[in-house]
PDB file of N, CA and C in Angstrom:
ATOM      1  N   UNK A   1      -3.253  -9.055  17.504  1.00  0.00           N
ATOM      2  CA  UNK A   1      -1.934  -8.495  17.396  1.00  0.00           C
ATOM      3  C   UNK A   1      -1.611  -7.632  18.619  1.00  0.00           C
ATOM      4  N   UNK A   2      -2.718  -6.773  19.183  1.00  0.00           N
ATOM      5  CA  UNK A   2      -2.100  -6.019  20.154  1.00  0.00           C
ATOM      6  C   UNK A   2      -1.757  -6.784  21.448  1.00  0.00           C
ATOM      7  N   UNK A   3      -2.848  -7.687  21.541  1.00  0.00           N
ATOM      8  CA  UNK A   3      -2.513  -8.508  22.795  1.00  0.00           C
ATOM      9  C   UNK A   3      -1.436  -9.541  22.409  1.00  0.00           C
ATOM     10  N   UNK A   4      -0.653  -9.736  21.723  1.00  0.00           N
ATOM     11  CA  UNK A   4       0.657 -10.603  21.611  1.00  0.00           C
ATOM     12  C   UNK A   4       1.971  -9.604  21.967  1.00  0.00           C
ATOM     13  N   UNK A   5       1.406  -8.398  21.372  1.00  0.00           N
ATOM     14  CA  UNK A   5       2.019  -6.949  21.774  1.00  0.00           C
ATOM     15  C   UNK A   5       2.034  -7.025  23.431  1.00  0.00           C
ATOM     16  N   UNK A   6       1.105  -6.366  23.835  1.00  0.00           N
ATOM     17  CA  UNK A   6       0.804  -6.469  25.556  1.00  0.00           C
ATOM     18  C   UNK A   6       1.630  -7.430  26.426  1.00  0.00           C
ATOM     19  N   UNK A   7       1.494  -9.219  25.869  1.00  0.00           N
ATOM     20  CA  UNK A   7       1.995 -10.040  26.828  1.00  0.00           C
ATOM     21  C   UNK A   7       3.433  -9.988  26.054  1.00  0.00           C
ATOM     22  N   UNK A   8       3.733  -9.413  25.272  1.00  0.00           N
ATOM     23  CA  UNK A   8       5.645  -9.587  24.961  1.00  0.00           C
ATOM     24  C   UNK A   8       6.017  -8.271  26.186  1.00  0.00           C
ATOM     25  N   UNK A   9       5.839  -7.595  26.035  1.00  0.00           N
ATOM     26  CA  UNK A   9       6.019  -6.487  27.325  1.00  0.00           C
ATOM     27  C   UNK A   9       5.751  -6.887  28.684  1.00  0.00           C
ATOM     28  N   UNK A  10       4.560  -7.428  28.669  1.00  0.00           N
ATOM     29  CA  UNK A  10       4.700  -7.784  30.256  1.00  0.00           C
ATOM     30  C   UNK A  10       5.968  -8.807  30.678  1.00  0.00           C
ATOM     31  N   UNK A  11       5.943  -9.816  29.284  1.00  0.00           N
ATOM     32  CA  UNK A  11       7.341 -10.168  29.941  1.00  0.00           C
ATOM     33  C   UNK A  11       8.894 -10.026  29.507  1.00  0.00           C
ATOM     34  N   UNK A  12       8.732  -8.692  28.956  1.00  0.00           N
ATOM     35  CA  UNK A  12      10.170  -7.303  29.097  1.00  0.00           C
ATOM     36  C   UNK A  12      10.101  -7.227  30.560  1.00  0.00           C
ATOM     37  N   UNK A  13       9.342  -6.434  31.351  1.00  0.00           N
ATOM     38  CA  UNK A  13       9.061  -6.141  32.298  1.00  0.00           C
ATOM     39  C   UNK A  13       9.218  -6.987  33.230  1.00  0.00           C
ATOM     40  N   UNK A  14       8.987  -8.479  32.864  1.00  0.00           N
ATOM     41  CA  UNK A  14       9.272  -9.227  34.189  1.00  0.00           C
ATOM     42  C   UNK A  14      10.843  -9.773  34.434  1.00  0.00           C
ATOM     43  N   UNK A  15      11.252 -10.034  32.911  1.00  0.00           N
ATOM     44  CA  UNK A  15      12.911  -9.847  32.741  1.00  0.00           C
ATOM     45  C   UNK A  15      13.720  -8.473  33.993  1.00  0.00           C
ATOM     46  N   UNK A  16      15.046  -9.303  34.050  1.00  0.00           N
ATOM     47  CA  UNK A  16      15.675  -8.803  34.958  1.00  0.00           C
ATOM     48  C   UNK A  16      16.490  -7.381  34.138  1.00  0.00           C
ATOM     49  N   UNK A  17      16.530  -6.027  34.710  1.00  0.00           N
ATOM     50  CA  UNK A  17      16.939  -5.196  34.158  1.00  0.00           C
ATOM     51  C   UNK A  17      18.187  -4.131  35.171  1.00  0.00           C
ATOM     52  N   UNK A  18      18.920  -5.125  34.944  1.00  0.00           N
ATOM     53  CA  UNK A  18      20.159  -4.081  36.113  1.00  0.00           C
ATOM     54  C   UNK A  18      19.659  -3.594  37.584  1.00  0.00           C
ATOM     55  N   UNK A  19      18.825  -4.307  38.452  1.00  0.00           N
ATOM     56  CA  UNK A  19      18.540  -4.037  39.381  1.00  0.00           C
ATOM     57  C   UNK A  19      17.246  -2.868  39.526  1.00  0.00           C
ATOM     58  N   UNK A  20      16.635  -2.996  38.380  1.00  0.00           N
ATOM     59  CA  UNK A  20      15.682  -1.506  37.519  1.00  0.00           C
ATOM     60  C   UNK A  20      14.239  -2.362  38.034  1.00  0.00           C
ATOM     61  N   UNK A  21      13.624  -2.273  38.894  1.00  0.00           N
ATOM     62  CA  UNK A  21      12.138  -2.614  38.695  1.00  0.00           C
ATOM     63  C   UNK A  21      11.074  -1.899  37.763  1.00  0.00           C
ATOM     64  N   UNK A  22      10.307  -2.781  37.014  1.00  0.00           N
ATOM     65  CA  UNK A  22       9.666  -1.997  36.190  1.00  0.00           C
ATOM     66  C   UNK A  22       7.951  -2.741  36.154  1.00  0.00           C
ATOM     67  N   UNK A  23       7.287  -2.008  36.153  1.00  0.00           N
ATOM     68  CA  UNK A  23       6.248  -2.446  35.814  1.00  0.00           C
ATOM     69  C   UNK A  23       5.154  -1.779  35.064  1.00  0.00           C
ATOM     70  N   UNK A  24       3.989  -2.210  34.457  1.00  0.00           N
ATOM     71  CA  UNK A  24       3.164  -1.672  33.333  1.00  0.00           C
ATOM     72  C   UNK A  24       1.821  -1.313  34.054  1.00  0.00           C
ATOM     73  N   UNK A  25       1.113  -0.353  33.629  1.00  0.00           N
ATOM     74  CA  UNK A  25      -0.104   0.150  33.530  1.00  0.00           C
ATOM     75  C   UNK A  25      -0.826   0.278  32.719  1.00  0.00           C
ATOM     76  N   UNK A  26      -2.278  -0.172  32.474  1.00  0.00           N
ATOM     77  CA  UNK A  26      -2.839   0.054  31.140  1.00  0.00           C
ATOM     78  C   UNK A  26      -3.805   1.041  31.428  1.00  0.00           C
ATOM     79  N   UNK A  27      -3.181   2.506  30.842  1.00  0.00           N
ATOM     80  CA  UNK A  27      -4.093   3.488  31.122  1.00  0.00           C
ATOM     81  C   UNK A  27      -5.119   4.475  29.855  1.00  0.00           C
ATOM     82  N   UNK A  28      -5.068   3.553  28.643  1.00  0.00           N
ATOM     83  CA  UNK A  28      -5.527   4.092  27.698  1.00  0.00           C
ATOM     84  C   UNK A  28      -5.865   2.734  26.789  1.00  0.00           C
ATOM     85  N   UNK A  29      -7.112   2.341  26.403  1.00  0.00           N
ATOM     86  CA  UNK A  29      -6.888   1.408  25.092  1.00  0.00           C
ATOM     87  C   UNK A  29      -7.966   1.315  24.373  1.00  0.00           C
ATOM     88  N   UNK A  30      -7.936   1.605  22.782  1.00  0.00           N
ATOM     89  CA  UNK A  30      -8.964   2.014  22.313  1.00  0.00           C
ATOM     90  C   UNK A  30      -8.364   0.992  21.243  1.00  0.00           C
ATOM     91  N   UNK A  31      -9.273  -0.050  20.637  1.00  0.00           N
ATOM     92  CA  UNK A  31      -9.273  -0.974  19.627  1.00  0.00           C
ATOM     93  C   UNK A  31      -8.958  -0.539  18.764  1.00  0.00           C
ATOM     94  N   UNK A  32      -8.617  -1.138  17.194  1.00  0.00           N
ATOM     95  CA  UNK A  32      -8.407  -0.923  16.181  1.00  0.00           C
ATOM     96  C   UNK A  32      -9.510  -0.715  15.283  1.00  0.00           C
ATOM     97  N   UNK A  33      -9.459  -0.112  14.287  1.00  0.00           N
ATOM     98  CA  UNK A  33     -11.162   0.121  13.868  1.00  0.00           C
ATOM     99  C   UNK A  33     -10.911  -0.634  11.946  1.00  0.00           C
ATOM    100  N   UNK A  34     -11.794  -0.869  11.270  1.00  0.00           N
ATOM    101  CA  UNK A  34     -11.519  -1.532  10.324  1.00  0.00           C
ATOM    102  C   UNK A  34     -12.207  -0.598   9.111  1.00  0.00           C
ATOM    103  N   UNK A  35     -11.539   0.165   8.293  1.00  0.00           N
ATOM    104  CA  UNK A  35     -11.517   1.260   6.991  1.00  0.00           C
ATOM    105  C   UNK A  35     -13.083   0.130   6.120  1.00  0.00           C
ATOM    106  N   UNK A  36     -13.866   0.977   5.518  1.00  0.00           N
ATOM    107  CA  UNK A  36     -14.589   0.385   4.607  1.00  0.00           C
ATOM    108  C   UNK A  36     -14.124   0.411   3.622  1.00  0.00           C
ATOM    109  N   UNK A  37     -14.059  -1.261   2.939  1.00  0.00           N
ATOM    110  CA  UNK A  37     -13.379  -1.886   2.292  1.00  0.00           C
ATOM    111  C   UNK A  37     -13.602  -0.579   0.774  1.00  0.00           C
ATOM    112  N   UNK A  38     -14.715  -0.649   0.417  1.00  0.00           N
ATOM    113  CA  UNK A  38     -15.125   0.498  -0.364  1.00  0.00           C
ATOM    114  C   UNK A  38     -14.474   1.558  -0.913  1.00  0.00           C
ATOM    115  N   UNK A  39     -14.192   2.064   0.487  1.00  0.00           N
ATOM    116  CA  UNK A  39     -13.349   3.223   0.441  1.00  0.00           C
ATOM    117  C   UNK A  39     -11.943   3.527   0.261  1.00  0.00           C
ATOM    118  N   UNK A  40     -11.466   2.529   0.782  1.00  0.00           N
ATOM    119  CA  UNK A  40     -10.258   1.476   0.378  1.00  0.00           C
ATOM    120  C   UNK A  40      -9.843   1.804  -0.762  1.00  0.00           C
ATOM    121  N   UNK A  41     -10.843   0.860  -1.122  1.00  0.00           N
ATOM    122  CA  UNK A  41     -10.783   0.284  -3.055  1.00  0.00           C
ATOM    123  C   UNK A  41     -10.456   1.742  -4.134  1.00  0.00           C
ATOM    124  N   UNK A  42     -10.763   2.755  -3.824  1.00  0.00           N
ATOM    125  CA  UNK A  42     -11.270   3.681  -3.963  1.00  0.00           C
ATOM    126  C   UNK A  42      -9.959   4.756  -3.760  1.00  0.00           C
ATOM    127  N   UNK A  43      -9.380   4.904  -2.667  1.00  0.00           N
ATOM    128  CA  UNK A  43      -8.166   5.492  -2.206  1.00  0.00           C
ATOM    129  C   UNK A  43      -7.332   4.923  -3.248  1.00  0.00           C
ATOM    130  N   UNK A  44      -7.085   3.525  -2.839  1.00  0.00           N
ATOM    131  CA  UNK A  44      -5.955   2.133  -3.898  1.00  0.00           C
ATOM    132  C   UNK A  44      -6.202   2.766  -5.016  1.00  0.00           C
ATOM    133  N   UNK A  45      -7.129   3.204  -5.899  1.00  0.00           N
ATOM    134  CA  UNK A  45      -7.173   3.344  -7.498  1.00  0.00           C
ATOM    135  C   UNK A  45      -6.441   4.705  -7.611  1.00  0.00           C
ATOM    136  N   UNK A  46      -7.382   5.208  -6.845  1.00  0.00           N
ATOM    137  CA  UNK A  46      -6.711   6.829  -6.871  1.00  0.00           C
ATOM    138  C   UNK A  46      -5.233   7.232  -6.591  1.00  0.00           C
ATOM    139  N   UNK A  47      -4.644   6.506  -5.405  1.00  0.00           N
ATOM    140  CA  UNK A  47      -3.148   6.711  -5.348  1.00  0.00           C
ATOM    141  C   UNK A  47      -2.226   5.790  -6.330  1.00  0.00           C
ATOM    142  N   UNK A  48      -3.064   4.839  -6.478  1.00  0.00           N
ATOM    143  CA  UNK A  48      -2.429   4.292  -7.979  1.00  0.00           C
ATOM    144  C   UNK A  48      -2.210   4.935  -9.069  1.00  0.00           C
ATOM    145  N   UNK A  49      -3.370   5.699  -9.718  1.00  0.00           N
ATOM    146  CA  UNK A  49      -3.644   6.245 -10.817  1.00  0.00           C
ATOM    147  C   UNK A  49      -2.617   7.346 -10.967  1.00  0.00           C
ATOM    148  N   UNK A  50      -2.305   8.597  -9.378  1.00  0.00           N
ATOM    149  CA  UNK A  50      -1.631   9.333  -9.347  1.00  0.00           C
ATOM    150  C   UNK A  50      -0.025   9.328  -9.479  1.00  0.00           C
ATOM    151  N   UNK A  51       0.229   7.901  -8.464  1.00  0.00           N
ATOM    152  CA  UNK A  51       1.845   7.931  -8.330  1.00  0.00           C
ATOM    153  C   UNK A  51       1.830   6.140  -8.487  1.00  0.00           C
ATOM    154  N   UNK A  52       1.690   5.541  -9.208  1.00  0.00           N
ATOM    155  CA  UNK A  52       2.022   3.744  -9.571  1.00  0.00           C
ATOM    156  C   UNK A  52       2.661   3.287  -8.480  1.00  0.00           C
ATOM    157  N   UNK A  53       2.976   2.351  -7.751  1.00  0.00           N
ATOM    158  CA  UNK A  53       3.725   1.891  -6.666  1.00  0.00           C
ATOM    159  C   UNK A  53       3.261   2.404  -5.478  1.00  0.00           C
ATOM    160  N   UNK A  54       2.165   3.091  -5.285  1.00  0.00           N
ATOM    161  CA  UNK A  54       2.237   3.777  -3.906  1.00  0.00           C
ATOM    162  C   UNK A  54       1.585   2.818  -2.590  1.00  0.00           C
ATOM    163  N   UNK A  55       2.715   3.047  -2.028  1.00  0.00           N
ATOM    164  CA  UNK A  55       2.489   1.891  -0.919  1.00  0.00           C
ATOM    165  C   UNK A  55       1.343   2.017  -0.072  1.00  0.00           C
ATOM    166  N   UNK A  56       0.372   0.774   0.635  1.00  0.00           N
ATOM    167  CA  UNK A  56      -0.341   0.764   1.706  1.00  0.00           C
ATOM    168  C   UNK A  56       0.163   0.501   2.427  1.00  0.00           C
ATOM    169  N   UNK A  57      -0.282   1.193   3.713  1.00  0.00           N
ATOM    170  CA  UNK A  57       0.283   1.073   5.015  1.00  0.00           C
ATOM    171  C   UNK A  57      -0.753   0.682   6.062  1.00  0.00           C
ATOM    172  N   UNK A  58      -0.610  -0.393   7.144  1.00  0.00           N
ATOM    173  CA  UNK A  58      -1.422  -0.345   7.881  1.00  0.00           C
ATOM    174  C   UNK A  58      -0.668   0.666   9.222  1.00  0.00           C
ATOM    175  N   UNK A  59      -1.816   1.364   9.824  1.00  0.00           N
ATOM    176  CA  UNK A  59      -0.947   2.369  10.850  1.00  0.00           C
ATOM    177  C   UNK A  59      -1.380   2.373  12.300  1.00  0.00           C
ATOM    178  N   UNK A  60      -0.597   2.126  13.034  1.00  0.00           N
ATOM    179  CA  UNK A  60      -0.597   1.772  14.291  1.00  0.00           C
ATOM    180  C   UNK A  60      -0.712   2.753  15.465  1.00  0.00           C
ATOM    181  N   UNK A  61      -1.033   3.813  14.499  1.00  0.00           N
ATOM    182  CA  UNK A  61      -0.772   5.490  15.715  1.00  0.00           C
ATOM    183  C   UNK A  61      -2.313   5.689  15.856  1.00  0.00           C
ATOM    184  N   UNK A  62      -2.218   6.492  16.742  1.00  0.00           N
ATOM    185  CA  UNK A  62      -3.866   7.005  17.341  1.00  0.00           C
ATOM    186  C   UNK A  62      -4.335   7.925  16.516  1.00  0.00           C
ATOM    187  N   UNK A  63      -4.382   7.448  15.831  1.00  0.00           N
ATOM    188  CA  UNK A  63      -5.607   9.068  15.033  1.00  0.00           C
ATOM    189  C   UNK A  63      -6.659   9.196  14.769  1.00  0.00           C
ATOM    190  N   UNK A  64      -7.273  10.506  15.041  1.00  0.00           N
ATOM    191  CA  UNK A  64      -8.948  10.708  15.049  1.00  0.00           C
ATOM    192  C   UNK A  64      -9.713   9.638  14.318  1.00  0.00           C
ATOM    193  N   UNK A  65      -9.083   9.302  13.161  1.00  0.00           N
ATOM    194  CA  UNK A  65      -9.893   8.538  12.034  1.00  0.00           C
ATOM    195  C   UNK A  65     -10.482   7.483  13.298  1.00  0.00           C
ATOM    196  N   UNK A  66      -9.754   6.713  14.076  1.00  0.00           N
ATOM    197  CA  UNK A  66     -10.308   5.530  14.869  1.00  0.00           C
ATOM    198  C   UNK A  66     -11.814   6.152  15.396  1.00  0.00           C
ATOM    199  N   UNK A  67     -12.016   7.738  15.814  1.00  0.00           N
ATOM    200  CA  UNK A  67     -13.008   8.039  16.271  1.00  0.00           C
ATOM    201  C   UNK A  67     -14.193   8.232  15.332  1.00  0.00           C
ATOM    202  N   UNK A  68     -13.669   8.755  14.480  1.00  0.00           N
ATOM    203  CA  UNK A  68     -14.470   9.041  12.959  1.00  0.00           C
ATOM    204  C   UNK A  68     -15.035   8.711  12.787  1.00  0.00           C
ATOM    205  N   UNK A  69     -14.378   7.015  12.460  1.00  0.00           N
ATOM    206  CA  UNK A  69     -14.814   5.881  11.912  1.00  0.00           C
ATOM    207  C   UNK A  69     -16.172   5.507  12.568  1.00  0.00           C
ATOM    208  N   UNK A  70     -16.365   5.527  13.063  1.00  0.00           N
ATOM    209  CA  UNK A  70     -17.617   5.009  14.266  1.00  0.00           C
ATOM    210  C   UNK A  70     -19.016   5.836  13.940  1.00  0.00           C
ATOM    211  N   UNK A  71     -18.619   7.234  13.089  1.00  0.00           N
ATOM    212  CA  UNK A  71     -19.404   8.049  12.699  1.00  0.00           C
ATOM    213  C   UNK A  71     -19.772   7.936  11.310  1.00  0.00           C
ATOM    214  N   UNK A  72     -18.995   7.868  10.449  1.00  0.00           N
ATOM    215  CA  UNK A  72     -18.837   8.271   9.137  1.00  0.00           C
ATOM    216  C   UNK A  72     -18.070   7.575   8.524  1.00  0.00           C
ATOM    217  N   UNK A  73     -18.247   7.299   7.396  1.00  0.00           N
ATOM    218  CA  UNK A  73     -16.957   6.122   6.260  1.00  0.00           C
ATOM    219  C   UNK A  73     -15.745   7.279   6.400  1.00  0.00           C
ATOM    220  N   UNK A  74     -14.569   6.310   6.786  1.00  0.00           N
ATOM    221  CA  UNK A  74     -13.472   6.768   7.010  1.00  0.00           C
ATOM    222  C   UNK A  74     -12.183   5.904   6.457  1.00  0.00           C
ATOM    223  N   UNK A  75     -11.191   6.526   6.086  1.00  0.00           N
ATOM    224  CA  UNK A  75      -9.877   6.281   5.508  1.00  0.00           C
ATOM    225  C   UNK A  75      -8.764   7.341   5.723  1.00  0.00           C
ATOM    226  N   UNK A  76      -7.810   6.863   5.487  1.00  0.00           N
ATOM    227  CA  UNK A  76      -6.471   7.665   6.122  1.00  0.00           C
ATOM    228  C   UNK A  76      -5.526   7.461   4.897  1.00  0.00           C
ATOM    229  N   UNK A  77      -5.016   8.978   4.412  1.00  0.00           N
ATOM    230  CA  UNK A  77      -3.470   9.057   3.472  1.00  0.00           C
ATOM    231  C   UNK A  77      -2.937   9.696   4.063  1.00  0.00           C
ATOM    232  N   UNK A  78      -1.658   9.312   4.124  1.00  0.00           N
ATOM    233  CA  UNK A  78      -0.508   9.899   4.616  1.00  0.00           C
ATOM    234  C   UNK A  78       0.684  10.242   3.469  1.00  0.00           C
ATOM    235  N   UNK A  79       1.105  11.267   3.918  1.00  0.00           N
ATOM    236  CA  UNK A  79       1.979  12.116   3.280  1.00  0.00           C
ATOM    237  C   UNK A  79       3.787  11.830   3.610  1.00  0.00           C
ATOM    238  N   UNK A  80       4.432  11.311   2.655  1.00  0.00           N
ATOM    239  CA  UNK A  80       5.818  11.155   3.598  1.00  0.00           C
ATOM    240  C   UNK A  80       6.575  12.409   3.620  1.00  0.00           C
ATOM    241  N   UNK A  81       7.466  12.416   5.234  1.00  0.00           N
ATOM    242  CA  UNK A  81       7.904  13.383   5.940  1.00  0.00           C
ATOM    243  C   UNK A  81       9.462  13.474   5.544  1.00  0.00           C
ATOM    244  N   UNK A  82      10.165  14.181   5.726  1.00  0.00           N
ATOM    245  CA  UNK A  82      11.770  14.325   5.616  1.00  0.00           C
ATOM    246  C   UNK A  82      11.942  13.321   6.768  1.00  0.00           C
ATOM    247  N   UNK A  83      13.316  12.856   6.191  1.00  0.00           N
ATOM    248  CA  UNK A  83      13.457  11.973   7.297  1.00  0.00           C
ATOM    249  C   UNK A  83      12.628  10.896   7.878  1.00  0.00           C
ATOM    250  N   UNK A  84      11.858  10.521   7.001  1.00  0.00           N
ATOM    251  CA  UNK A  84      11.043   9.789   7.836  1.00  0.00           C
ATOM    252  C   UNK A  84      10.149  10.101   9.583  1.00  0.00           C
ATOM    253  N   UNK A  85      10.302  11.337   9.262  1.00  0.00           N
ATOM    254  CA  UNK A  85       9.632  11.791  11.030  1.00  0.00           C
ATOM    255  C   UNK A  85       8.277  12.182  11.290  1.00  0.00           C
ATOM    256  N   UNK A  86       7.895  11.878  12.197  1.00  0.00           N
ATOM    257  CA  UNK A  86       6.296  11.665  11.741  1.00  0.00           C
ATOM    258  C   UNK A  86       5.799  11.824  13.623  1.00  0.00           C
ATOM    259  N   UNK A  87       5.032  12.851  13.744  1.00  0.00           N
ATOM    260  CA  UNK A  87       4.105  12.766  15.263  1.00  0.00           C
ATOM    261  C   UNK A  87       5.236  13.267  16.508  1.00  0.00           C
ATOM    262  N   UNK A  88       5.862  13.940  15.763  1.00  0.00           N
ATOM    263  CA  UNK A  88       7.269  15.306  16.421  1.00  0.00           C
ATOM    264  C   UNK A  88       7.059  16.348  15.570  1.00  0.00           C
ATOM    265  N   UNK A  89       7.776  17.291  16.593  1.00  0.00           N
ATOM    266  CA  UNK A  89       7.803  18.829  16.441  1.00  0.00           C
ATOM    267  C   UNK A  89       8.538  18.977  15.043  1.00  0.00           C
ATOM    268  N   UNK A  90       9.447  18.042  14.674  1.00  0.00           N
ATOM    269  CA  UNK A  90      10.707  17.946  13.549  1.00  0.00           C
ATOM    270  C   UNK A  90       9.810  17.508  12.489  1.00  0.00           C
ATOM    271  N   UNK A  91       8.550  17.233  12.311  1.00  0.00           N
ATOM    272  CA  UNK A  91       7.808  16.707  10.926  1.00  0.00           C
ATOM    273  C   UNK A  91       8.129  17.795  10.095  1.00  0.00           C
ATOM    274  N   UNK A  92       8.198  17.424   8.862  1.00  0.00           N
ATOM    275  CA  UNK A  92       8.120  18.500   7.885  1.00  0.00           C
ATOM    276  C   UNK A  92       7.923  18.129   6.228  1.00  0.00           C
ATOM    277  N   UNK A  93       7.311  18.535   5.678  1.00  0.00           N
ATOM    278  CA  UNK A  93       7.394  18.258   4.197  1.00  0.00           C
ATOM    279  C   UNK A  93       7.443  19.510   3.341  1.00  0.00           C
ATOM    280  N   UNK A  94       8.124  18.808   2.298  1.00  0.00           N
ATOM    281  CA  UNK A  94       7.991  20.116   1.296  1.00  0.00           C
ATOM    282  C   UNK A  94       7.172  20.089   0.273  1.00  0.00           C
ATOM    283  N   UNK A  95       6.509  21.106  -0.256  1.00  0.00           N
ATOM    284  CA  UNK A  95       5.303  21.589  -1.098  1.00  0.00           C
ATOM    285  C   UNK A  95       5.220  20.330  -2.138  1.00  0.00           C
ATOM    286  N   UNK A  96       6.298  20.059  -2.983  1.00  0.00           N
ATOM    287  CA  UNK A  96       6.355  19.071  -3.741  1.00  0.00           C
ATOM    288  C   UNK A  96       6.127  17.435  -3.269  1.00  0.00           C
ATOM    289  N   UNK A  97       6.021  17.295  -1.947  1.00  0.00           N
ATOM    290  CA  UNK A  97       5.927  16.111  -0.974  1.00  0.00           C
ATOM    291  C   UNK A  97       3.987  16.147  -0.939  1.00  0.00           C
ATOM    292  N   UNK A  98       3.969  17.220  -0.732  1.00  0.00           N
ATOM    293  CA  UNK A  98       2.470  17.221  -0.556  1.00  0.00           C
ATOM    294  C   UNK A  98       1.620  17.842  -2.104  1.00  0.00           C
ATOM    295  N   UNK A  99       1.762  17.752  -3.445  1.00  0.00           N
ATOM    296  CA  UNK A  99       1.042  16.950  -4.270  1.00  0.00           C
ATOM    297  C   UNK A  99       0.680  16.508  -4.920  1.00  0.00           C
ATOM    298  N   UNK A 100       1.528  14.895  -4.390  1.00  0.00           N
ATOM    299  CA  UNK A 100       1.070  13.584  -5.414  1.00  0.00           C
ATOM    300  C   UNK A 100      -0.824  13.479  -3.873  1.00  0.00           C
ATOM    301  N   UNK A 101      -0.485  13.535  -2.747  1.00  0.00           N
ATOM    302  CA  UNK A 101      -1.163  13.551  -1.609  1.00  0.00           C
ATOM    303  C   UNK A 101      -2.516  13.903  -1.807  1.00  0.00           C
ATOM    304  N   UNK A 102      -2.256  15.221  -2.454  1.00  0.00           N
ATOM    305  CA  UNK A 102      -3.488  16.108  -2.842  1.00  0.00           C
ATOM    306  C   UNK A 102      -4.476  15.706  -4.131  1.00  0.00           C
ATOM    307  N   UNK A 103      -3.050  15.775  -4.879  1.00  0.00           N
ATOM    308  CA  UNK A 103      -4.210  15.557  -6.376  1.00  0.00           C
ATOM    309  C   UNK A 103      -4.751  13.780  -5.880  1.00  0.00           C
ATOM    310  N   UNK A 104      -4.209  12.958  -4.935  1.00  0.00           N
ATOM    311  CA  UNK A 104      -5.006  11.969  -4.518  1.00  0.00           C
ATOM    312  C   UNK A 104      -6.618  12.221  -4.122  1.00  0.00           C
ATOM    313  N   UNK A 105      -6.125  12.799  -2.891  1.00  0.00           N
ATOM    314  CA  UNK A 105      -7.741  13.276  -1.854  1.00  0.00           C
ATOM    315  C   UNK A 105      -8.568  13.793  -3.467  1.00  0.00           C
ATOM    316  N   UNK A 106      -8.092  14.529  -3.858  1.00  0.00           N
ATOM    317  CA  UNK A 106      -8.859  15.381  -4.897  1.00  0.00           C
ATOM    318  C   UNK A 106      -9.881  14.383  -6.084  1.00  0.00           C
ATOM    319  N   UNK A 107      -8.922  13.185  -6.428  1.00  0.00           N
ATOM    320  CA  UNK A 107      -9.578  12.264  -7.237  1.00  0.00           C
ATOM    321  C   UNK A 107     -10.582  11.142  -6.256  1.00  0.00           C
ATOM    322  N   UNK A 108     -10.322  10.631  -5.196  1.00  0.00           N
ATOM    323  CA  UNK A 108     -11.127  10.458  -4.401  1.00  0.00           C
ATOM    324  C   UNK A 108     -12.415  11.381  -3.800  1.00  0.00           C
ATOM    325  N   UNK A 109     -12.347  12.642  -4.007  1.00  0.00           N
ATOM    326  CA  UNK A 109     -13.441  13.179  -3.796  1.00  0.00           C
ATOM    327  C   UNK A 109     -13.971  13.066  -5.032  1.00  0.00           C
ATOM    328  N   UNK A 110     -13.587  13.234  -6.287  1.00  0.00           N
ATOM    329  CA  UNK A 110     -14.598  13.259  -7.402  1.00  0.00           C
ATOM    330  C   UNK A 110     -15.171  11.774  -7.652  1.00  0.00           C
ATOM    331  N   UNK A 111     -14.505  11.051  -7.793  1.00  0.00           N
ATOM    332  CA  UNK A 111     -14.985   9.682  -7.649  1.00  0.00           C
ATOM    333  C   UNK A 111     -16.085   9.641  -6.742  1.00  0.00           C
ATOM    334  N   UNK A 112     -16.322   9.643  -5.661  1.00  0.00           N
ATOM    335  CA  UNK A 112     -17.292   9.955  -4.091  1.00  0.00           C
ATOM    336  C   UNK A 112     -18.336  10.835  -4.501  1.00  0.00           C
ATOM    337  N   UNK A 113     -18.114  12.011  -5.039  1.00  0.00           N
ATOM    338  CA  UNK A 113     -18.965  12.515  -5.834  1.00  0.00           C
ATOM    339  C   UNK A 113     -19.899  12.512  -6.625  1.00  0.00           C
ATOM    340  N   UNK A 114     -19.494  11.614  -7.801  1.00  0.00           N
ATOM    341  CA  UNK A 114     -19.923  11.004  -9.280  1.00  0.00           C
ATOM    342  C   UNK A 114     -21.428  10.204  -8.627  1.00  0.00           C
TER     343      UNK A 114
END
């Protein structure tokens, strides 16, 4: 996926843009890392159990977890933001946003626990 990503840009870039030359650099690229399925399974019950419908997301942003992961069984919940804004100064949630979030992590730790 990322490299279908990569070559659609390179040829944005080679497209003509109002007399605009543009070209790409690849100055950062760190693979995608793959959640243990386990743990997964495990999150899925728990955000189920808490709020029914709660969506999975696969997520495309850089976050530590990619480094984590390499260390330690790792997984990622996310919390939704006003507005949908997310990785800006403008993020924000309110107390009641954060917990269906919590009492999640919380049943996932006891589960992990047990």
């Amino acid at each position: 996926m990322l490299d279908a990503l990569d070559s659609r840009f390179h040829a944005l870039a080679e497209e003509e843009w109002s007399g605009c030359e543009v070209s790409l650099e690849v100055t950062s690229r760190v693979s995608p890392v793959a959640f243990p399925e386990y743990l997964l399974a495990v999150l899925r019950e728990s955000a189920g159990s808490v709020c029914a419908g709660a969506p999975e997301l696969l997520s495309g942003a850089f976050h530590d977890a990619i480094h984590l992961a390499h260390v330690c069984p790792t997984a990622m919940l996310f919390t939704p933001c006003r507005a949908g804004i997310s990785h800006h100064p403008d993020k924000y949630i309110e107390r009641h946003d954060a917990d269906i979030p919590a009492r999640v992590l919380a049943e996932v730790a006891l589960h992990l626990l047990a």
